[in-house]
Protein backbone atom coordinates (compact mmCIF):
# COMPACT_ATOMS: atom_id res chain seq x y z
CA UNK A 1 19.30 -50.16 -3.85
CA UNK A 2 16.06 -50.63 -5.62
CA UNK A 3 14.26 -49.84 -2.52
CA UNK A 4 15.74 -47.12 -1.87
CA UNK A 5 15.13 -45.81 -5.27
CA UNK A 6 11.67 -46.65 -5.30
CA UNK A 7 10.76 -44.60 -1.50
CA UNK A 8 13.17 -41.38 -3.63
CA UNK A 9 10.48 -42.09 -6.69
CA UNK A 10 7.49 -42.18 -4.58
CA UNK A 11 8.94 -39.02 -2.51
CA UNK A 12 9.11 -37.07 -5.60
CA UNK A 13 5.57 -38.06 -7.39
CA UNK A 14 3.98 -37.42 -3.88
CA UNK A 15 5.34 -33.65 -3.86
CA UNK A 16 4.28 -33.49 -7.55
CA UNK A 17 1.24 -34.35 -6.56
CA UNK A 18 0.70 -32.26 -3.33
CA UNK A 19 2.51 -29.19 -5.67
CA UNK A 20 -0.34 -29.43 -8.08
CA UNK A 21 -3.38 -30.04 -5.65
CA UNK A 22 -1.94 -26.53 -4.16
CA UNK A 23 -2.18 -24.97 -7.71
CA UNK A 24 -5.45 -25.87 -7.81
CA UNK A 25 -6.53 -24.69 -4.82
CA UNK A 26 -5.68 -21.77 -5.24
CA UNK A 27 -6.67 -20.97 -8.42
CA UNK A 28 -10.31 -22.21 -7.77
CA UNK A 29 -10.28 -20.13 -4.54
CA UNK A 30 -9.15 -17.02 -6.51
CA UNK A 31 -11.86 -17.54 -8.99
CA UNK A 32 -14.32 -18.71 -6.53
CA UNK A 33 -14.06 -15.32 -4.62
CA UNK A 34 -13.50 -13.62 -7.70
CA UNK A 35 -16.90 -13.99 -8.92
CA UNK A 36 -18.24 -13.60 -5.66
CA UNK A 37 -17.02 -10.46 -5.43
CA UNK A 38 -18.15 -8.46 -8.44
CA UNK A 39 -21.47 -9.35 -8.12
CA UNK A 40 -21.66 -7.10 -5.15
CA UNK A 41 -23.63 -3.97 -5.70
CA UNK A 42 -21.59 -0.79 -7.87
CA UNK A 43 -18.22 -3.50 -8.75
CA UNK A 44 -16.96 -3.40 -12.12
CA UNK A 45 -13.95 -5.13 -11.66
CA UNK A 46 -11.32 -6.55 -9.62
CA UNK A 47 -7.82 -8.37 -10.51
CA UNK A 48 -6.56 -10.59 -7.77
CA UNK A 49 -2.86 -11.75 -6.82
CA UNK A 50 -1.52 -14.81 -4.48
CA UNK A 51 2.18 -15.20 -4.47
CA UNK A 52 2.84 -18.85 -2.58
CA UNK A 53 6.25 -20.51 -1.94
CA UNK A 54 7.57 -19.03 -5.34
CA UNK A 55 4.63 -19.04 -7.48
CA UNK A 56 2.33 -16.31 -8.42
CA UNK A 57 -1.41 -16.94 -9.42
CA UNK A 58 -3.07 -13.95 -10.78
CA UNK A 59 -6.44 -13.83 -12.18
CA UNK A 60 -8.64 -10.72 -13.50
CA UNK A 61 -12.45 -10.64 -13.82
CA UNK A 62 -15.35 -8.26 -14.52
CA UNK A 63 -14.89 -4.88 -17.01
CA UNK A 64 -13.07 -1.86 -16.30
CA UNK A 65 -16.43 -0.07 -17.97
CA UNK A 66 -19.25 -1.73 -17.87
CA UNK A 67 -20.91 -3.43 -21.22
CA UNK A 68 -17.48 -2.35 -23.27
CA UNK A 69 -15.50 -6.00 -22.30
CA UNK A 70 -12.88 -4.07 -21.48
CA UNK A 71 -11.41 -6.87 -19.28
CA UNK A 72 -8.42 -5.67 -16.71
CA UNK A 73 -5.18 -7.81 -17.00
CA UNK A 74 -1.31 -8.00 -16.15
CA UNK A 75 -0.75 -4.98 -18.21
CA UNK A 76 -3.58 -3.10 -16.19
CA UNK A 77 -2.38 -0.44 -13.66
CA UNK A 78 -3.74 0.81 -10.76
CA UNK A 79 -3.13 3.80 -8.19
CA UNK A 80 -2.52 1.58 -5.33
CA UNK A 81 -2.70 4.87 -3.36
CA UNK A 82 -1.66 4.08 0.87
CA UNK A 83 0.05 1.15 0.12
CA UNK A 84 2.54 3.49 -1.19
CA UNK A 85 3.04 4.26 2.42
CA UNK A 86 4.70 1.18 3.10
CA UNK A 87 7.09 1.44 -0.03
CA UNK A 88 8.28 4.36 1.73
CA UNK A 89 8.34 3.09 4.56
CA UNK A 90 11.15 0.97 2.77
CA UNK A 91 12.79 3.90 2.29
CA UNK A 92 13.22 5.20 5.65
CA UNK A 93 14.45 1.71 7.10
CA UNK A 94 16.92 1.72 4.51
CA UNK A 95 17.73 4.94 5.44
CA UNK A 96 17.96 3.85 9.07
CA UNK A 97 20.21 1.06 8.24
CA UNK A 98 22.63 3.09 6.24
CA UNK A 99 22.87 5.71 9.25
CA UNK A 100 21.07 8.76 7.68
CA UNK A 101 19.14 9.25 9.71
CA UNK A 102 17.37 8.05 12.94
CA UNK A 103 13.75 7.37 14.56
CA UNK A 104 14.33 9.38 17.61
CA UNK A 105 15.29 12.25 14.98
CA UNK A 106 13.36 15.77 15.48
CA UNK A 107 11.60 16.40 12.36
CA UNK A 108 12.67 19.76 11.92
CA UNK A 109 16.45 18.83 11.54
CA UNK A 110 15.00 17.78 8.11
CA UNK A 111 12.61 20.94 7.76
CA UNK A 112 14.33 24.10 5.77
CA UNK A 113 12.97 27.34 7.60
CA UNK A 114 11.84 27.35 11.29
CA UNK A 115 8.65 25.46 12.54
CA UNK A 116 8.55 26.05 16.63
CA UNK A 117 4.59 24.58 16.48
CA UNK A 118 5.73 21.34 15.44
CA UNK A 119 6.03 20.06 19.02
CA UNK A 120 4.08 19.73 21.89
CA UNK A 121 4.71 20.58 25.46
CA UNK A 122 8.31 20.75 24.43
CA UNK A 123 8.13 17.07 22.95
CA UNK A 124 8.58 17.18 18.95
CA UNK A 125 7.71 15.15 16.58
CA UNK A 126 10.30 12.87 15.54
CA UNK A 127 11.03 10.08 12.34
CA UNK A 128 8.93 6.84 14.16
CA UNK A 129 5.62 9.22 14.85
CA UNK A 130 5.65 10.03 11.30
CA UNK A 131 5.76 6.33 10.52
CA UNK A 132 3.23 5.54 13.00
CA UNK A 133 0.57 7.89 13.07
CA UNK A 134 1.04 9.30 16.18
CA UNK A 135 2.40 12.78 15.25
CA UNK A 136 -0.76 14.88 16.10
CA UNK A 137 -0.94 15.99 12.28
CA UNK A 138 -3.94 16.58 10.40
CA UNK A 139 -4.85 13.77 7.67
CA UNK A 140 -4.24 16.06 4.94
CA UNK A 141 -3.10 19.53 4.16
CA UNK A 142 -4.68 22.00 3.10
CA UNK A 143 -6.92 21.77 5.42
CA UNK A 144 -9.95 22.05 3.04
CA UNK A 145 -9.18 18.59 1.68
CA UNK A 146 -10.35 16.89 5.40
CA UNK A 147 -14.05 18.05 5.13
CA UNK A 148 -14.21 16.60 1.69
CA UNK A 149 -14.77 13.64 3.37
CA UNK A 150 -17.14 14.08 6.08
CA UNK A 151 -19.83 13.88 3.71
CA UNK A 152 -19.67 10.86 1.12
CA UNK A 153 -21.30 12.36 -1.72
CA UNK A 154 -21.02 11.90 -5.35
CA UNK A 155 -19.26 15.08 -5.63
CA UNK A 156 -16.21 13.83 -3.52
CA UNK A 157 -13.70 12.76 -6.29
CA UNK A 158 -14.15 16.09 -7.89
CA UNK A 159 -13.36 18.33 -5.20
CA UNK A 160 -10.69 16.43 -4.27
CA UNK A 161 -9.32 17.08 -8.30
CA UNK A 162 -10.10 20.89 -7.62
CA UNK A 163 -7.92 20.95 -4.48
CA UNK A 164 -5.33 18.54 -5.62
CA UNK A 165 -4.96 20.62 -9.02
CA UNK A 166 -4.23 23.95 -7.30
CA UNK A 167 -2.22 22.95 -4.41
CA UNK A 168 1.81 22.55 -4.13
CA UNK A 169 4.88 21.44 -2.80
CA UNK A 170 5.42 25.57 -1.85
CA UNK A 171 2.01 25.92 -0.33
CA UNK A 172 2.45 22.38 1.58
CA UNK A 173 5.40 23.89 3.48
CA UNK A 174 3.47 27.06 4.11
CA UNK A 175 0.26 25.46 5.79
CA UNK A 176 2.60 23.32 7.72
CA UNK A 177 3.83 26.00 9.64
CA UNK A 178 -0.02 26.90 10.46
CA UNK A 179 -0.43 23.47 11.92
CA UNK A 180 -1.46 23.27 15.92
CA UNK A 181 -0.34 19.79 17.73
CA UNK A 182 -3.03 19.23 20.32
CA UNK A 183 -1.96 15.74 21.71
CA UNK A 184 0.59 13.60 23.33
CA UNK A 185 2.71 12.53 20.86
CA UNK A 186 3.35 8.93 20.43
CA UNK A 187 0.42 8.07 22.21
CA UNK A 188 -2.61 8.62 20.17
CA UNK A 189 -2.90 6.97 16.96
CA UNK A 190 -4.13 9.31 14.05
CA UNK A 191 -3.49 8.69 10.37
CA UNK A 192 -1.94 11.54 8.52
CA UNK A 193 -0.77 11.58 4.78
CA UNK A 194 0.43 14.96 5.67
CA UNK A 195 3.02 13.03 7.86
CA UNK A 196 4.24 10.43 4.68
CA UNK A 197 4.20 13.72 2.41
CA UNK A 198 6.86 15.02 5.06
CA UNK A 199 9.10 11.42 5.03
CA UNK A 200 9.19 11.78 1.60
CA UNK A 201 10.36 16.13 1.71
CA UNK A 202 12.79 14.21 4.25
CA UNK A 203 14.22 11.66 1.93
CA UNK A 204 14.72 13.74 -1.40
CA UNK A 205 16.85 16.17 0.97
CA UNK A 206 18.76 13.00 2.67
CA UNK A 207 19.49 11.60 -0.63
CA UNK A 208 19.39 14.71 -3.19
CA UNK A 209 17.26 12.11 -5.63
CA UNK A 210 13.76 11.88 -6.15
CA UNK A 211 11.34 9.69 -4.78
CA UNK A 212 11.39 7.71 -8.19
CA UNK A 213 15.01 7.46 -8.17
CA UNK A 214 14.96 6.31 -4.83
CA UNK A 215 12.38 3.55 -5.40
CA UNK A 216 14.47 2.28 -8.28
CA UNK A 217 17.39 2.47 -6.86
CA UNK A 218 16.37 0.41 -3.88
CA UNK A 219 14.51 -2.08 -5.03
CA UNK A 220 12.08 -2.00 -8.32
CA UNK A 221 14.92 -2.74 -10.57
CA UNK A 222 16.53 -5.06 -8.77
CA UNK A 223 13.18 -6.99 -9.08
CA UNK A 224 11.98 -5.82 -12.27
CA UNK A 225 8.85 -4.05 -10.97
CA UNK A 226 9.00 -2.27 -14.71
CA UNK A 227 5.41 -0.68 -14.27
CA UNK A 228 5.45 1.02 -10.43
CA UNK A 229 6.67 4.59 -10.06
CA UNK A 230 5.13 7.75 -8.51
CA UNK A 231 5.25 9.55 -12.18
CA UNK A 232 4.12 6.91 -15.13
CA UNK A 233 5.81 7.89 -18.64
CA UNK A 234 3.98 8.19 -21.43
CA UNK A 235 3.37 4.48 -22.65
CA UNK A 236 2.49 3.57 -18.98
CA UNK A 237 0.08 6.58 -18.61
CA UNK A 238 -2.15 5.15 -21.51
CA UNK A 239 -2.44 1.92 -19.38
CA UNK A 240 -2.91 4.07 -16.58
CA UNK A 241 -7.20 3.46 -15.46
CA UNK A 242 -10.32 5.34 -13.75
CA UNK A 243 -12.69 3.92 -11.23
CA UNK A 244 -15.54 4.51 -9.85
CA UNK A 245 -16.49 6.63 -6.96
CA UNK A 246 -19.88 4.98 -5.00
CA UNK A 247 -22.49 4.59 -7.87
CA UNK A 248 -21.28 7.21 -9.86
CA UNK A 249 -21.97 6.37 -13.19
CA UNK A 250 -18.64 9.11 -14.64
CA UNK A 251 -15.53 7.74 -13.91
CA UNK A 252 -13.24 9.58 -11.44
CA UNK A 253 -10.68 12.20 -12.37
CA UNK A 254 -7.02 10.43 -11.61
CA UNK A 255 -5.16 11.25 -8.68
CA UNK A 256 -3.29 14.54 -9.35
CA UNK A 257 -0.99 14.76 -6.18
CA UNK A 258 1.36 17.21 -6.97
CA UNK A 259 3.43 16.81 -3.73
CA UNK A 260 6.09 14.02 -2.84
CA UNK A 261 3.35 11.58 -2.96
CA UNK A 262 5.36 9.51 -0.87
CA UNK A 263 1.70 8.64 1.23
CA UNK A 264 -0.53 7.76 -2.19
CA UNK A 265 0.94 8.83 -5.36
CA UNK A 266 2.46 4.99 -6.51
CA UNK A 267 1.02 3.40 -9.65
CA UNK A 268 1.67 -0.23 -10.35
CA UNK A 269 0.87 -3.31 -11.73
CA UNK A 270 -0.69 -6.95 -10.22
CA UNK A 271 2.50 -8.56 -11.56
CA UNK A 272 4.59 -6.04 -10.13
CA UNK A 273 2.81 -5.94 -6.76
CA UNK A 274 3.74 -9.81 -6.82
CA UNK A 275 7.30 -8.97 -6.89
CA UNK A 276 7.03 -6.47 -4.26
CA UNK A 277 5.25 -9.18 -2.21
CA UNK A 278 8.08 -11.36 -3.09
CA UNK A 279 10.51 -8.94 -1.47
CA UNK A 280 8.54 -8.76 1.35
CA UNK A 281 8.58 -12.34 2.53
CA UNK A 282 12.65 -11.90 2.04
CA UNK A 283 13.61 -12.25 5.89
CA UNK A 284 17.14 -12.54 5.06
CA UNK A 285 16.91 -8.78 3.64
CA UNK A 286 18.05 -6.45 6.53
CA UNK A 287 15.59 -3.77 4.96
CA UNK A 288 12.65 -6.06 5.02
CA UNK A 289 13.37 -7.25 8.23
CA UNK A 290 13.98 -3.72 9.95
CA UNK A 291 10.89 -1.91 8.00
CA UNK A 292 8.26 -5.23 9.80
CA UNK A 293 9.71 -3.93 13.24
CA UNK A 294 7.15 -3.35 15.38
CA UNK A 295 7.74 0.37 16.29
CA UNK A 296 4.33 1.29 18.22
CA UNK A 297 1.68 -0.87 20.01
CA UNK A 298 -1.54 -0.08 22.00
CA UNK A 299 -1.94 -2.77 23.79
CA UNK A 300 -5.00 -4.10 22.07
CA UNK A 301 -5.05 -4.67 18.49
CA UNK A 302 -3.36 -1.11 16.60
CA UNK A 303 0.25 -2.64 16.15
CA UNK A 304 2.74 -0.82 13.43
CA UNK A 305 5.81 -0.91 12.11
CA UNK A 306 7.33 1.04 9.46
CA UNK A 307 3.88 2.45 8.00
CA UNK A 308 2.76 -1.13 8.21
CA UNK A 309 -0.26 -2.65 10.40
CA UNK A 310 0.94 -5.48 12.10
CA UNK A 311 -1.67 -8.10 12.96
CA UNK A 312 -0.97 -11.48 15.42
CA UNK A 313 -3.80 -14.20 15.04
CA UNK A 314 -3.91 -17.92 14.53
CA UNK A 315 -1.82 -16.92 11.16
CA UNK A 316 1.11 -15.68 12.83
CA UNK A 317 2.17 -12.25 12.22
CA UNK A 318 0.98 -10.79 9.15
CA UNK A 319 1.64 -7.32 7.90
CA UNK A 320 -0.82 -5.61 5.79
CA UNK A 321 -2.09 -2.08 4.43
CA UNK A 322 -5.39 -0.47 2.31
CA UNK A 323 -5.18 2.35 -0.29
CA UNK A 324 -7.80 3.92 -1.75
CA UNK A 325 -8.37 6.75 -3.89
CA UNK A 326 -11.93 7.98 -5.30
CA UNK A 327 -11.69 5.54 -8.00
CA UNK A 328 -9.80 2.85 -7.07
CA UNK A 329 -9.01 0.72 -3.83
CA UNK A 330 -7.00 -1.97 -2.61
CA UNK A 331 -5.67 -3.93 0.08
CA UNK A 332 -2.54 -6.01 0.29
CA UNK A 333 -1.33 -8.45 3.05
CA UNK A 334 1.93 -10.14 3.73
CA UNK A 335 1.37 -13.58 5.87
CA UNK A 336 5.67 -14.98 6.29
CA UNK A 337 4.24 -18.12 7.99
CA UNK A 338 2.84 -19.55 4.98
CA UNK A 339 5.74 -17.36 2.83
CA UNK A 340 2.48 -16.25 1.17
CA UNK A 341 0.95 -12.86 0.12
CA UNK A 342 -2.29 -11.35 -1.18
CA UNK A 343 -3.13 -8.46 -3.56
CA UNK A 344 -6.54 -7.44 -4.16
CA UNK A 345 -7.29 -4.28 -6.38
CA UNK A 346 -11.01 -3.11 -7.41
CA UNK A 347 -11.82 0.01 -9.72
CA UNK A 348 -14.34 1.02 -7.19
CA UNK A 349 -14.28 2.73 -4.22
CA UNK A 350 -16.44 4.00 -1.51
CA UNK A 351 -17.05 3.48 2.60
CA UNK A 352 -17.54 -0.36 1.92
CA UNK A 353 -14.92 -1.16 -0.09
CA UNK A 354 -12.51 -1.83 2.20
CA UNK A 355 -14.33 -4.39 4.11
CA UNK A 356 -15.89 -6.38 0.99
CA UNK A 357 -11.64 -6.32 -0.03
CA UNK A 358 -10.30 -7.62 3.56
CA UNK A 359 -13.53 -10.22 3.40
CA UNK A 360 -12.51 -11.68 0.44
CA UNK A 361 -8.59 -11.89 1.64
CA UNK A 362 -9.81 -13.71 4.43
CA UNK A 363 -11.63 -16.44 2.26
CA UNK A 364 -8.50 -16.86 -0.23
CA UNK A 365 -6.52 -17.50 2.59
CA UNK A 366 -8.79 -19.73 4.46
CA UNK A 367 -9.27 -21.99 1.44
CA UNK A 368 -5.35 -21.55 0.99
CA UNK A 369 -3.43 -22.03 4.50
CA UNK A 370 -6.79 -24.87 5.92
């Protein structure tokens, strides 16, 4: 009996132990990489978020304005622009599930009014090219918007207010119908907003609710994400920030999309993107498990599922997706082998961004999972 009690007793202080070697871990590699990364050139700022077998570590570092000490914290939040994608991407698989609609679905059995050029070679564009990139569509509509990028200059974030402040829901279904497919569809990967803009038109008309209704419905109350929507109210817009575009040294105009928003418009929280991580690594939920279905792959490394990028490495399949707007990006990846998940969210934003983000993922998790 006493032996027995003393292998239970020495069972128990050893997973103690290992439980609080983890914490640390992982708190010095958050605030190892941390540092690291806002000493790269033009960073202000970034708050970073590890949610591991039930815990979440969140730590915050630089200024939000440089010289004011205007530190970022759990209250902070950020346009988390694409990864909005894959909350809607939510959407549709719960939609799948509860039989309202199907992949193989023509888009225009969604569409009101008549859109014969949404098809090519008689093929049309259906639910799972939307969700995959591979509907032909332009990136974004109108059409003005796409050269905005092809020169990164420090005027990008405000033409992109000037278009985004003058441009509609009304006009978006107009320029659709101007729209020329020129490829195979399902074959050639091309990323479109204009293509989540249309899941969510689809979605409001499925369900007669709004996009915000829809995300509470299906899952931010039900895990008390209390600070993500598509439209902040009042208290949250005051905690609402500005970034930086390049090395501007004025801050960036928020995003003003004025459409569905269903491919960039979400606003959230660190905490709150640790509960959606949380839901993520839920296998047992049917929605979770039919939005990581793999729905299109190219036979080299562009795998995706319901909006998401699927990746298969030494880590097991991971799921993960970048947002950026022209003052804020981020990038956040989902790793169900080690039930763990990343959030990384910087006030700046520019052509680098993304990779100094997905460099310091990969050191958090190196120093976390070796």
């Amino acid at each position: 009996m006493k032996f027995a009690l003393s292998i239970l007793i020495f069972s128990l202080t050893t997973l103690f132990l290992f439980a609080q070697n983890e914490d640390q871990v992982i708190r010095k590699a958050i605030e190892k990489q941390g540092e690291k990364f806002i000493r790269n050139k033009n960073i202000h700022s970034v708050s970073i978020g590890v949610y591991k077998d039930g815990k979440t570590y969140i730590n915050h570092f630089g200024e939000l304005e440089k010289g004011t000490g205007n530190i970022p914290n759990n209250e902070t939040i950020y346009e988390i622009a694409s990864v909005t994608k894959t909350m809607t991407g939510y959407l549709v698989a719960k939609a799948v599930l509860e039989e309202k609609l199907k992949l193989e679905d023509d888009i225009r059995d969604y569409l009101k009014g008549d859109y014969p050029n949404l098809v090519f070679e008689n093929q049309a564009i259906t639910i799972q090219h939307l969700l995959t990139h591979t509907g032909g569509l332009p990136a974004f509509l109108p059409l003005e918007m796409n050269g905005v990028f092809e020169k990164f200059d420090e005027q990008v974030p405000f033409k992109v207010d000037s278009i985004e402040s003058n441009y509609s829901k009304d006009q978006f279904l107009k320029d659709l119908h101007t729209v020329v497919i020129s490829t195979k569809l399902g074959t050639q990967y091309s990323y479109s907003n204009v293509g989540a803009e249309i899941v969510g038109y689809i979605l409001e008309n499925i369900y007669q609710k709004s996009i915000d209704e829809l995300l509470q419905e299906s899952f931010l109350a039900s895990y008390n994400m209390t600070n993500t929507a598509i439209h902040l109210n009042s208290e949250q817009k005051e905690r609402l920030i500005k970034g930086y575009w390049m090395s501007n040294k004025i801050q960036s105009p928020n995003q003003q999309n004025k459409l569905w928003a269903t491919g960039s418009g979400a606003k959230s929280t660190l905490p709150d993107l640790m509960q959606y991580v949380k839901m993520q690594l839920d296998e047992s939920n049917e929605i979770v498990k039919e939005c990581h279905r793999k729905l299109y792959d190219n036979g080299n490394t562009l795998k995706l599922a319901y909006f998401w990028r699927v990746w298969q490495d030494k880590y097991g399949t991971s799921y993960n997706h970048h947002g950026g707007t022209s003052g804020m990006q981020n990038w956040l990846y989902i790793f169900p082998k080690y039930n763990l998940g990343i959030s990384i969210i910087t006030n700046q934003s520019g052509p680098k961004t993304p990779q100094l983000l997905s460099k310091t993922v990969k050191k958090i998790l190196k120093d976390v999972v070796e």
